[in-house]
PDB file of N, CA and C in Angstrom:
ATOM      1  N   UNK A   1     121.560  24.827 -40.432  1.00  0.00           N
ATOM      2  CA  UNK A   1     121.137  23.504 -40.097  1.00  0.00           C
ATOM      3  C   UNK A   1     120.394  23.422 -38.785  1.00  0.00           C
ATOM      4  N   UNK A   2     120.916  23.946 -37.575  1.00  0.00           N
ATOM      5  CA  UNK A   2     120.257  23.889 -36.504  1.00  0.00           C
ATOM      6  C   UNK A   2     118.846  24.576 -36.408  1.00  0.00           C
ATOM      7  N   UNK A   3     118.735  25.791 -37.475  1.00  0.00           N
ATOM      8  CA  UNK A   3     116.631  25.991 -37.391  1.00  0.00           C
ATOM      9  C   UNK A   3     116.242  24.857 -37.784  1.00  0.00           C
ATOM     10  N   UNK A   4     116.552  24.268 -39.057  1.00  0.00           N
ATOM     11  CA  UNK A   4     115.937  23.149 -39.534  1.00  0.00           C
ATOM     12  C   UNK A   4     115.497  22.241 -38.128  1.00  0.00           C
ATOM     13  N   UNK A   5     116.156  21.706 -37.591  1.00  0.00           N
ATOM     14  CA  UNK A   5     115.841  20.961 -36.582  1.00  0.00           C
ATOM     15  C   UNK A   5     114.733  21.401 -35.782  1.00  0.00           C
ATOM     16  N   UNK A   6     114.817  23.090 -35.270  1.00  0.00           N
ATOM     17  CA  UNK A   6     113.685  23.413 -34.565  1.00  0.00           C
ATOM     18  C   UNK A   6     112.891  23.318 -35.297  1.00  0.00           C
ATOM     19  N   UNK A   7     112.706  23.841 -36.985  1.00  0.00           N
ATOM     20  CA  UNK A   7     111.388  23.889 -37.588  1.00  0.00           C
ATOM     21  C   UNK A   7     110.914  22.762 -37.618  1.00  0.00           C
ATOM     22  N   UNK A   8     111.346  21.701 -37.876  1.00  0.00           N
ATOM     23  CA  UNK A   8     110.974  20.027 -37.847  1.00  0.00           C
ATOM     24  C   UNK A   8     109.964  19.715 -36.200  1.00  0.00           C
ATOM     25  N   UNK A   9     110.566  20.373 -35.298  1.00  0.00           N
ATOM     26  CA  UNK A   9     110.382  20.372 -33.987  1.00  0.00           C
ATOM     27  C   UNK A   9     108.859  20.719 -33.883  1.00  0.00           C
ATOM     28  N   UNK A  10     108.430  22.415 -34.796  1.00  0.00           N
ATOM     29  CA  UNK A  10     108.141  23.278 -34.346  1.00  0.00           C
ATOM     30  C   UNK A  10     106.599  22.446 -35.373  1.00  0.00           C
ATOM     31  N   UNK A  11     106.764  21.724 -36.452  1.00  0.00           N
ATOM     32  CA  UNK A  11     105.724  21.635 -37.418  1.00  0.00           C
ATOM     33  C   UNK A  11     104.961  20.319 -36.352  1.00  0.00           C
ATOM     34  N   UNK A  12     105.841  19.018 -36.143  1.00  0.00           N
ATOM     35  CA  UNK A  12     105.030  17.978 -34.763  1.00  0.00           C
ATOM     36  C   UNK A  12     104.419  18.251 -34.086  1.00  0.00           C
ATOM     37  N   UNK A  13     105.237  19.320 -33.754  1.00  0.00           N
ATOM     38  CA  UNK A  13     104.045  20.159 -32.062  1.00  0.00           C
ATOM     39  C   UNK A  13     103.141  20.629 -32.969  1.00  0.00           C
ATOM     40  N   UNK A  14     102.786  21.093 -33.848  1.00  0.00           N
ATOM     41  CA  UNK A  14     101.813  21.853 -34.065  1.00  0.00           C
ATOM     42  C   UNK A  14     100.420  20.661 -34.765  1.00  0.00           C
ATOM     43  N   UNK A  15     101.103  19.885 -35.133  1.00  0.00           N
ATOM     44  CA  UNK A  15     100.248  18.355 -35.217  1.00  0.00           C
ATOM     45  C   UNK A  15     100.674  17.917 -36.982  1.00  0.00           C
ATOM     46  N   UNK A  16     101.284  17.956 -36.925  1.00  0.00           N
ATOM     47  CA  UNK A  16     102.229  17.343 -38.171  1.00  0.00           C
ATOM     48  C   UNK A  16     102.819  15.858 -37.782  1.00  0.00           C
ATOM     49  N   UNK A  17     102.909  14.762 -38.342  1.00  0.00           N
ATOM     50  CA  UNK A  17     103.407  13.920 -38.392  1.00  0.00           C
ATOM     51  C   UNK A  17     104.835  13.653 -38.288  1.00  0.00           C
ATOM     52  N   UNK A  18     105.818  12.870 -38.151  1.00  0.00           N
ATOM     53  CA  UNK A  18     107.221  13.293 -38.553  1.00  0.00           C
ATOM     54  C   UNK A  18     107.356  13.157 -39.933  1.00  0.00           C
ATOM     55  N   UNK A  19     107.195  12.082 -40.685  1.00  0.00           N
ATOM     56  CA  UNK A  19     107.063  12.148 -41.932  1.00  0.00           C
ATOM     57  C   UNK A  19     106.341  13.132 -42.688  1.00  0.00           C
ATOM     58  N   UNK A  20     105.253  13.460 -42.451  1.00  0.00           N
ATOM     59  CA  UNK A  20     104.804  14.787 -42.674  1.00  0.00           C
ATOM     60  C   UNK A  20     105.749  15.867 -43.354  1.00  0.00           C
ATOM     61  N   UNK A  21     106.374  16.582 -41.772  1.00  0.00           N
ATOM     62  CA  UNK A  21     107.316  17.235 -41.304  1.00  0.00           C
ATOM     63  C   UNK A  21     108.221  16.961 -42.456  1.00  0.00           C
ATOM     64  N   UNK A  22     108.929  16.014 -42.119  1.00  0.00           N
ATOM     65  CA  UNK A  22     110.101  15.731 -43.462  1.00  0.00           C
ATOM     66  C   UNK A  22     110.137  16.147 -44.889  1.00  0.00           C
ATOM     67  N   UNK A  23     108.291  15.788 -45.472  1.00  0.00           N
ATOM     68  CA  UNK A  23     108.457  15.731 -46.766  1.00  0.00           C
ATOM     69  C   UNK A  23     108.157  17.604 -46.845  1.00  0.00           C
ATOM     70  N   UNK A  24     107.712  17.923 -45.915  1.00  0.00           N
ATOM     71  CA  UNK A  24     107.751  19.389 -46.339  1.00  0.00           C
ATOM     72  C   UNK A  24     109.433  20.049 -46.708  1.00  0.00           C
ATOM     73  N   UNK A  25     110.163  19.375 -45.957  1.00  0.00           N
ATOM     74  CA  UNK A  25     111.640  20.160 -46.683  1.00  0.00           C
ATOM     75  C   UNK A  25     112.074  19.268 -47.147  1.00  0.00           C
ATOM     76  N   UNK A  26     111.752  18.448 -47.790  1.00  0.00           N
ATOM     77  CA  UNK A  26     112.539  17.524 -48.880  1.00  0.00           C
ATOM     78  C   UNK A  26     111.516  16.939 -49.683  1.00  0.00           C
ATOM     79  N   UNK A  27     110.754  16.303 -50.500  1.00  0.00           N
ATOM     80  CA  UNK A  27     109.962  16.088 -51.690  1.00  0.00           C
ATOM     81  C   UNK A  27     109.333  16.944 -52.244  1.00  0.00           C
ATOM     82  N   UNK A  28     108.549  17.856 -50.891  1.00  0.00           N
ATOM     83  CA  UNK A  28     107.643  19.046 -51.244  1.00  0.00           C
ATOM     84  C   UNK A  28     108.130  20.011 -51.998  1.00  0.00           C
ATOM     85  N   UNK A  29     109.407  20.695 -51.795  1.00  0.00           N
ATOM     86  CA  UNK A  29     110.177  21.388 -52.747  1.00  0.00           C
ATOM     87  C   UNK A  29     110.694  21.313 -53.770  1.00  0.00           C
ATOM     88  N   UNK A  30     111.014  19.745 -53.823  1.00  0.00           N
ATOM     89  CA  UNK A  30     111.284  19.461 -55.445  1.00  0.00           C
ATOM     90  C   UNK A  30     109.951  19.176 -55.905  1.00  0.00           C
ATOM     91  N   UNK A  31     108.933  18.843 -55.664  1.00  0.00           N
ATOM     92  CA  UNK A  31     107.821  18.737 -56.231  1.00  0.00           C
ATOM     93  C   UNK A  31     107.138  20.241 -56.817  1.00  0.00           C
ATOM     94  N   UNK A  32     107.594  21.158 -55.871  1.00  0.00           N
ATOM     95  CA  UNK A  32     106.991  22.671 -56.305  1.00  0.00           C
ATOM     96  C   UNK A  32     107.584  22.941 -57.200  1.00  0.00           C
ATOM     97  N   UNK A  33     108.955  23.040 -57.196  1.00  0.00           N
ATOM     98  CA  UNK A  33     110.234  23.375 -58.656  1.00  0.00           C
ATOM     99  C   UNK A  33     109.763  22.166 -59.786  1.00  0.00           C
ATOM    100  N   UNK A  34     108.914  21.446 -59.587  1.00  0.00           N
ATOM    101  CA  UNK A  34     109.424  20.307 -60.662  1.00  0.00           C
ATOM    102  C   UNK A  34     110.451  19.792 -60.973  1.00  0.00           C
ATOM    103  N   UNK A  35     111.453  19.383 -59.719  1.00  0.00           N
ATOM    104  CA  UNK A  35     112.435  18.658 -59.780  1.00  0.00           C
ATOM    105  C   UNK A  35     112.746  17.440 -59.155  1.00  0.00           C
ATOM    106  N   UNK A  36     111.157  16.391 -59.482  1.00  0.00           N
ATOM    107  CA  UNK A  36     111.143  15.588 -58.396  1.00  0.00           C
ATOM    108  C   UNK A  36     112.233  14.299 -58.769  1.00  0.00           C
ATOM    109  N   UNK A  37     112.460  14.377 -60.156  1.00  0.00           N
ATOM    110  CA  UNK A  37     113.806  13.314 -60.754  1.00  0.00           C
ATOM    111  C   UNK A  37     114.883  13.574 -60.279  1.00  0.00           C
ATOM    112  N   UNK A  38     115.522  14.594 -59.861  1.00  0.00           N
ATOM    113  CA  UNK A  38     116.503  15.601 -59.391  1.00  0.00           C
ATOM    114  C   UNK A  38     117.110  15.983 -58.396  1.00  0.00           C
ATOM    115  N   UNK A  39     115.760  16.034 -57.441  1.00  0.00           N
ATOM    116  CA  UNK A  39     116.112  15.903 -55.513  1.00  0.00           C
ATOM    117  C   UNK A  39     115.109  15.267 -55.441  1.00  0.00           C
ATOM    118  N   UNK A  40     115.776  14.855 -54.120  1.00  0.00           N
ATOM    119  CA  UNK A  40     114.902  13.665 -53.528  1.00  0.00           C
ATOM    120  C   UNK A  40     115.218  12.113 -53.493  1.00  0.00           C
ATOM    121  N   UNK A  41     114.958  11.488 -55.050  1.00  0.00           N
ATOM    122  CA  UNK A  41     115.550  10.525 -54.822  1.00  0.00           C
ATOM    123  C   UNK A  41     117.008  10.170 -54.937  1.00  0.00           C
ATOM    124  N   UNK A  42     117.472   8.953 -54.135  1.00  0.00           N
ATOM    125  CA  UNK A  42     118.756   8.578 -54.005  1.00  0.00           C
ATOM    126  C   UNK A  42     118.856   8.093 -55.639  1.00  0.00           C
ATOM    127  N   UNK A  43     119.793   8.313 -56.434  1.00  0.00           N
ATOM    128  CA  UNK A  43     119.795   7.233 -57.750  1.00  0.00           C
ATOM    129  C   UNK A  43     121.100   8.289 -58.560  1.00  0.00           C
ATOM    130  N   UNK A  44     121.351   7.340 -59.578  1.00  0.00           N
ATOM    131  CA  UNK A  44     123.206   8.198 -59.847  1.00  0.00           C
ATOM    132  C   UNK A  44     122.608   9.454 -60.328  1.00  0.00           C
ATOM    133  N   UNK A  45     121.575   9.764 -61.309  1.00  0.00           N
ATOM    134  CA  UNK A  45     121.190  10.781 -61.900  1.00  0.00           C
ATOM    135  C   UNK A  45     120.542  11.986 -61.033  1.00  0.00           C
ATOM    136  N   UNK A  46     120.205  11.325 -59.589  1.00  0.00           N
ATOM    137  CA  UNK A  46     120.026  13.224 -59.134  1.00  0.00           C
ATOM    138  C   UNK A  46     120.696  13.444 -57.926  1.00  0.00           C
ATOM    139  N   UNK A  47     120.759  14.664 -57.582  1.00  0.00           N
ATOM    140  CA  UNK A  47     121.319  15.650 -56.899  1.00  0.00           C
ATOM    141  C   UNK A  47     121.588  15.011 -55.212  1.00  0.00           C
ATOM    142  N   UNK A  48     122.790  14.129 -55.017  1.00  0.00           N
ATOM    143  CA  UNK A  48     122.212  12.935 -53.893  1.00  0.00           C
ATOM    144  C   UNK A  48     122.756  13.622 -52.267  1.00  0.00           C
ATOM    145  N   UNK A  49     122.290  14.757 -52.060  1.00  0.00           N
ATOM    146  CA  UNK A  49     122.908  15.479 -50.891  1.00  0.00           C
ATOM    147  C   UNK A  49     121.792  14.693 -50.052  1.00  0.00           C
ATOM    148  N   UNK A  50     122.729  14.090 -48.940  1.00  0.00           N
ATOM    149  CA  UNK A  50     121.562  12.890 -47.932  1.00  0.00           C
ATOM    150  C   UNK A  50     122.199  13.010 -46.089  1.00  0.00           C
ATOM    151  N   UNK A  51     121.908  12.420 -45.581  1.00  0.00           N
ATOM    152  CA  UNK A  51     122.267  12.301 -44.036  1.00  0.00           C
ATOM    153  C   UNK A  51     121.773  10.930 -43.411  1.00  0.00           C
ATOM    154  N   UNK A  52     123.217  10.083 -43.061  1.00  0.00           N
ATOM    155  CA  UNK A  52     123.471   8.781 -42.499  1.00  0.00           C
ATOM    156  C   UNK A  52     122.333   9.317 -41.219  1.00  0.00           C
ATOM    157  N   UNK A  53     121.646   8.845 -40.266  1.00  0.00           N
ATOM    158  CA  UNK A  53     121.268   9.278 -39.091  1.00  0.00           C
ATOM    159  C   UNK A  53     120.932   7.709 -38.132  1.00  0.00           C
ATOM    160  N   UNK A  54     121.609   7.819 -37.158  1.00  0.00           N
ATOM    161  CA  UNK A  54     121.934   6.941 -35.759  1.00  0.00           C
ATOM    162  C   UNK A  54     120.255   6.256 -35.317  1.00  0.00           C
ATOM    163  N   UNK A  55     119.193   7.257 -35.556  1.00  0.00           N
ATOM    164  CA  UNK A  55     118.011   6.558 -35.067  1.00  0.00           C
ATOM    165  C   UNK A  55     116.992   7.094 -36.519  1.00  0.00           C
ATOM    166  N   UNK A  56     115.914   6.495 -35.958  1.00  0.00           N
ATOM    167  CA  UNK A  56     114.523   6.367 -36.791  1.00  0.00           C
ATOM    168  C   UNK A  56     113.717   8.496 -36.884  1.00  0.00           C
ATOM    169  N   UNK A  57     113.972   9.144 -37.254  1.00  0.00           N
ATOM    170  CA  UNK A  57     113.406  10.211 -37.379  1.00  0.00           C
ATOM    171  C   UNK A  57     111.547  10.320 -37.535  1.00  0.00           C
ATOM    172  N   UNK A  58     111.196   9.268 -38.302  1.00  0.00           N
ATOM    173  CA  UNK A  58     109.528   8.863 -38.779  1.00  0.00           C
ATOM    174  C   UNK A  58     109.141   8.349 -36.504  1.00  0.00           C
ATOM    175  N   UNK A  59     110.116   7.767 -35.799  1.00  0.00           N
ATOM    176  CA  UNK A  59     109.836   7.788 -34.393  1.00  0.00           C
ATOM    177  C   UNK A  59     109.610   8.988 -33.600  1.00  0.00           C
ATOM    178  N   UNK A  60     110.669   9.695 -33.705  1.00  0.00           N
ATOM    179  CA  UNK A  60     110.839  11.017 -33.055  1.00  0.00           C
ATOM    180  C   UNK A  60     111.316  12.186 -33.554  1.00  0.00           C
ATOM    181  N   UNK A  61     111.353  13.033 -34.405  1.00  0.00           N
ATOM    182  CA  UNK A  61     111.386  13.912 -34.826  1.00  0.00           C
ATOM    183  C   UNK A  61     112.967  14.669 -34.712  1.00  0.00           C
ATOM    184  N   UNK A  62     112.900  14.333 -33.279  1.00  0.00           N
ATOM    185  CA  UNK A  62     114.483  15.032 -32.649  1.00  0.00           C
ATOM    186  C   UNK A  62     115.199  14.280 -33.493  1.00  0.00           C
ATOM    187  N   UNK A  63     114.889  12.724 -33.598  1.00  0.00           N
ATOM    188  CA  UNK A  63     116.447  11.981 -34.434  1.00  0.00           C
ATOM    189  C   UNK A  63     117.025  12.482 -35.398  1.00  0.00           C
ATOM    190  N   UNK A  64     116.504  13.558 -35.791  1.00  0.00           N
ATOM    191  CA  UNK A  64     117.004  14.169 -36.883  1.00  0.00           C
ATOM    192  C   UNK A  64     118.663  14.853 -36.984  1.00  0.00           C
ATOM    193  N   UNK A  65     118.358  14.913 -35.211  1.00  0.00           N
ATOM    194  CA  UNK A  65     119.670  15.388 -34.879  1.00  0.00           C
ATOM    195  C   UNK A  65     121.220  14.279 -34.574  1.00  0.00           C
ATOM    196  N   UNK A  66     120.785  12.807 -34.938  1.00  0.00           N
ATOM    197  CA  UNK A  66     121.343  11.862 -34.781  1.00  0.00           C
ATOM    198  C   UNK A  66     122.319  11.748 -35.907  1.00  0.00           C
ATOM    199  N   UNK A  67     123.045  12.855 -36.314  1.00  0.00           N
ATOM    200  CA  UNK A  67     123.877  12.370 -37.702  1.00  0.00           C
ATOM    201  C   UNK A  67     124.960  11.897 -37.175  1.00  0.00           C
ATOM    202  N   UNK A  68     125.308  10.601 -38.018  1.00  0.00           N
ATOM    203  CA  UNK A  68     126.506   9.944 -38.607  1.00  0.00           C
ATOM    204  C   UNK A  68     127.531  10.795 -39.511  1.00  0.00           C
ATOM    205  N   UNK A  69     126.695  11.043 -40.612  1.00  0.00           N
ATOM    206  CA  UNK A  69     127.360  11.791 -41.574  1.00  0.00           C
ATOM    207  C   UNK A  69     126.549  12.381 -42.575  1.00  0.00           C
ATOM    208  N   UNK A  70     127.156  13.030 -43.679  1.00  0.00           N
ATOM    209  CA  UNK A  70     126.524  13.919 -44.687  1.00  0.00           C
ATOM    210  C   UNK A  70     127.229  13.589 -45.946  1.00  0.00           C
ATOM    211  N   UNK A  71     126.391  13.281 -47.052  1.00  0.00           N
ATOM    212  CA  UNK A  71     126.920  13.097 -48.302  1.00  0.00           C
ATOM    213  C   UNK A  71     126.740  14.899 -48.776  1.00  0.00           C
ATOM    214  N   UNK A  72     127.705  15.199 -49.634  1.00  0.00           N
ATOM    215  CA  UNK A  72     127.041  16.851 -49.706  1.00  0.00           C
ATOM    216  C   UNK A  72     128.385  17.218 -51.180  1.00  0.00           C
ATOM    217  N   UNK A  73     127.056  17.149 -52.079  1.00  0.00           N
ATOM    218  CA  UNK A  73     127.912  16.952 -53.756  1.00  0.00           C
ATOM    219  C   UNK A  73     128.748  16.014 -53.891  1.00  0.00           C
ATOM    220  N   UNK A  74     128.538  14.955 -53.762  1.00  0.00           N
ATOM    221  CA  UNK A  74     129.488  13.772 -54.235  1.00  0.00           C
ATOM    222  C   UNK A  74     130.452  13.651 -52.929  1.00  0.00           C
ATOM    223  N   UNK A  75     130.685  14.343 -51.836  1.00  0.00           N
ATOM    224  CA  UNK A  75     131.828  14.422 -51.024  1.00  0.00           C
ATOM    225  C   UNK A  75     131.218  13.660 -49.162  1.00  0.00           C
ATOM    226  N   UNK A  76     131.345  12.431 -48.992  1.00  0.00           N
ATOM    227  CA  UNK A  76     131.214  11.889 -47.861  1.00  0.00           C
ATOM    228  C   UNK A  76     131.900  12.727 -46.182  1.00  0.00           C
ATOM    229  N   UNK A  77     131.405  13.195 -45.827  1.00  0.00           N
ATOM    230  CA  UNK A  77     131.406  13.961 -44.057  1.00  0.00           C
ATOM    231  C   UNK A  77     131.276  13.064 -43.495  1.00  0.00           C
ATOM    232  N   UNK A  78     132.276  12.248 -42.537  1.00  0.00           N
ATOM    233  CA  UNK A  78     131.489  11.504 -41.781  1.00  0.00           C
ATOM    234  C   UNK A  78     131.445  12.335 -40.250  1.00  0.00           C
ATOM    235  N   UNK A  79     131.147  11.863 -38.854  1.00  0.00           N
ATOM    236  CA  UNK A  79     131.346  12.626 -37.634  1.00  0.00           C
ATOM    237  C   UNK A  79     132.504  13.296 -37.383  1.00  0.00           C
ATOM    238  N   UNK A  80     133.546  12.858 -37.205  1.00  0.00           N
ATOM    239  CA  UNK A  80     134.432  13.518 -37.473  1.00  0.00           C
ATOM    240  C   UNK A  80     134.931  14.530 -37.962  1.00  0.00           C
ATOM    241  N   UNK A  81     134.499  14.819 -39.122  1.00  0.00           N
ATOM    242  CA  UNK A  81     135.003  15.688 -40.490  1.00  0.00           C
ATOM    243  C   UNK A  81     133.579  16.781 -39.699  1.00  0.00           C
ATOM    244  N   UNK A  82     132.247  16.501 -39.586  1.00  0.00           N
ATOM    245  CA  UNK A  82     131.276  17.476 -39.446  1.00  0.00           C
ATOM    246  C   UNK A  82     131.438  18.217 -38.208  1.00  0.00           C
ATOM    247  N   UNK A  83     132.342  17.484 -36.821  1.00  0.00           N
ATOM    248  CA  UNK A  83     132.885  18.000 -35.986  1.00  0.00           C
ATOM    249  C   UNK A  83     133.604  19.249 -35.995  1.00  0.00           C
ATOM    250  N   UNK A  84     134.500  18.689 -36.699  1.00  0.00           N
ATOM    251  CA  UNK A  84     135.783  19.374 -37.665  1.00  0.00           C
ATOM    252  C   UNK A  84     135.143  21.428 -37.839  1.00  0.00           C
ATOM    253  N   UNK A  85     134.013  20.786 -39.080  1.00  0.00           N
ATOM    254  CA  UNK A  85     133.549  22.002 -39.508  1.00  0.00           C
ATOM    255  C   UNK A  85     133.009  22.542 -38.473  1.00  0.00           C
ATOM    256  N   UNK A  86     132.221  22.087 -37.386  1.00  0.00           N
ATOM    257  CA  UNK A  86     131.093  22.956 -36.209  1.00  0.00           C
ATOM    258  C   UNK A  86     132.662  23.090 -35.926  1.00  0.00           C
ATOM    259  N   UNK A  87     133.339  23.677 -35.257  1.00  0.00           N
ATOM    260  CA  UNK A  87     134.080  23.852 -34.228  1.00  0.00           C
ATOM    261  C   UNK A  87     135.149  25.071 -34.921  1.00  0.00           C
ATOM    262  N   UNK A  88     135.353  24.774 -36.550  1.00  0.00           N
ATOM    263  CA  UNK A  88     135.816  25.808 -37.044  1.00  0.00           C
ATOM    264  C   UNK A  88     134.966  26.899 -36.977  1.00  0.00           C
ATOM    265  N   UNK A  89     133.645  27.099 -37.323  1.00  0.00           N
ATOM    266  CA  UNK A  89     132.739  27.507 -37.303  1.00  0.00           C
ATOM    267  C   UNK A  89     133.141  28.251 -36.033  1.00  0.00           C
ATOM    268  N   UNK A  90     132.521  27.623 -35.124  1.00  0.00           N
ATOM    269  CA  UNK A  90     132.216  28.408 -33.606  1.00  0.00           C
ATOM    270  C   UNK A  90     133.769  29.442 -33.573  1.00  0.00           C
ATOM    271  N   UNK A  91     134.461  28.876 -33.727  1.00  0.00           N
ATOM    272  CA  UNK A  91     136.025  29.107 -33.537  1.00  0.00           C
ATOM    273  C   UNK A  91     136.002  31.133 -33.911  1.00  0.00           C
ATOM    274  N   UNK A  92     135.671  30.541 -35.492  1.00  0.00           N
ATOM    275  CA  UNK A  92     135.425  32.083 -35.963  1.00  0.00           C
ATOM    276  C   UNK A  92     134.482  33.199 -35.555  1.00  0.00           C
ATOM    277  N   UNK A  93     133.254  32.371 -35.149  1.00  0.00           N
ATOM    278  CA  UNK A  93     132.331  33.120 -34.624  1.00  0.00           C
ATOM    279  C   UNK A  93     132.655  34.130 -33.836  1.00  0.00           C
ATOM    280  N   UNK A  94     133.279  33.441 -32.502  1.00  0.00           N
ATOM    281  CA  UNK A  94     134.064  33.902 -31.268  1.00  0.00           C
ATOM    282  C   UNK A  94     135.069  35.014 -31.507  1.00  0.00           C
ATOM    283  N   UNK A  95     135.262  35.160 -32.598  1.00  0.00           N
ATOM    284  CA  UNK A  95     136.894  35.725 -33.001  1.00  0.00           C
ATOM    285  C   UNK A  95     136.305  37.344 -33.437  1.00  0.00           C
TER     286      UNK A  95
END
């Protein structure tokens, strides 16, 4: 998750839009697979892995890093819970 953020970072600077930026890792790929019914949009029938986010991302690019929470297969993360996981994470890393 954290390249994502730099690559998002890394496509603006280079003169990409934020929206731009965005649809390259999310429409653009289901559009290449032909799975644009599938990912992408929010709706009961496709694949609805999404991210609550605190500010406007189409503003600044960084907001991306503003999560609330993560829907991820039917299962709601909110801050807390994604805390939870970074910290197990690091935990093991260290170990």
């Amino acid at each position: 998750g954290f390249a994502t953020h730099r690559e998002l970072t890394a496509l603006v600077a280079a003169g990409m839009t934020p929206y731009d930026a965005l649809r390259t890792g999310t429409y653009n790929p289901a559009a290449y697979f032909c799975l644009e019914g599938q990912l992408g949009p929010v709706t009961q029938e496709a694949t609805a892995d999404l991210m609550l986010l605190r500010e406007n991302p189409l503003l600044d690019i960084a907001n991306t890093q503003t999560i609330d929470g993560v829907m991820l297969r039917g299962r709601w993360l909110n801050r807390d819970d994604l805390d939870r996981v970074l910290a197990r994470y690091d935990r093991e890393a260290s170990e």
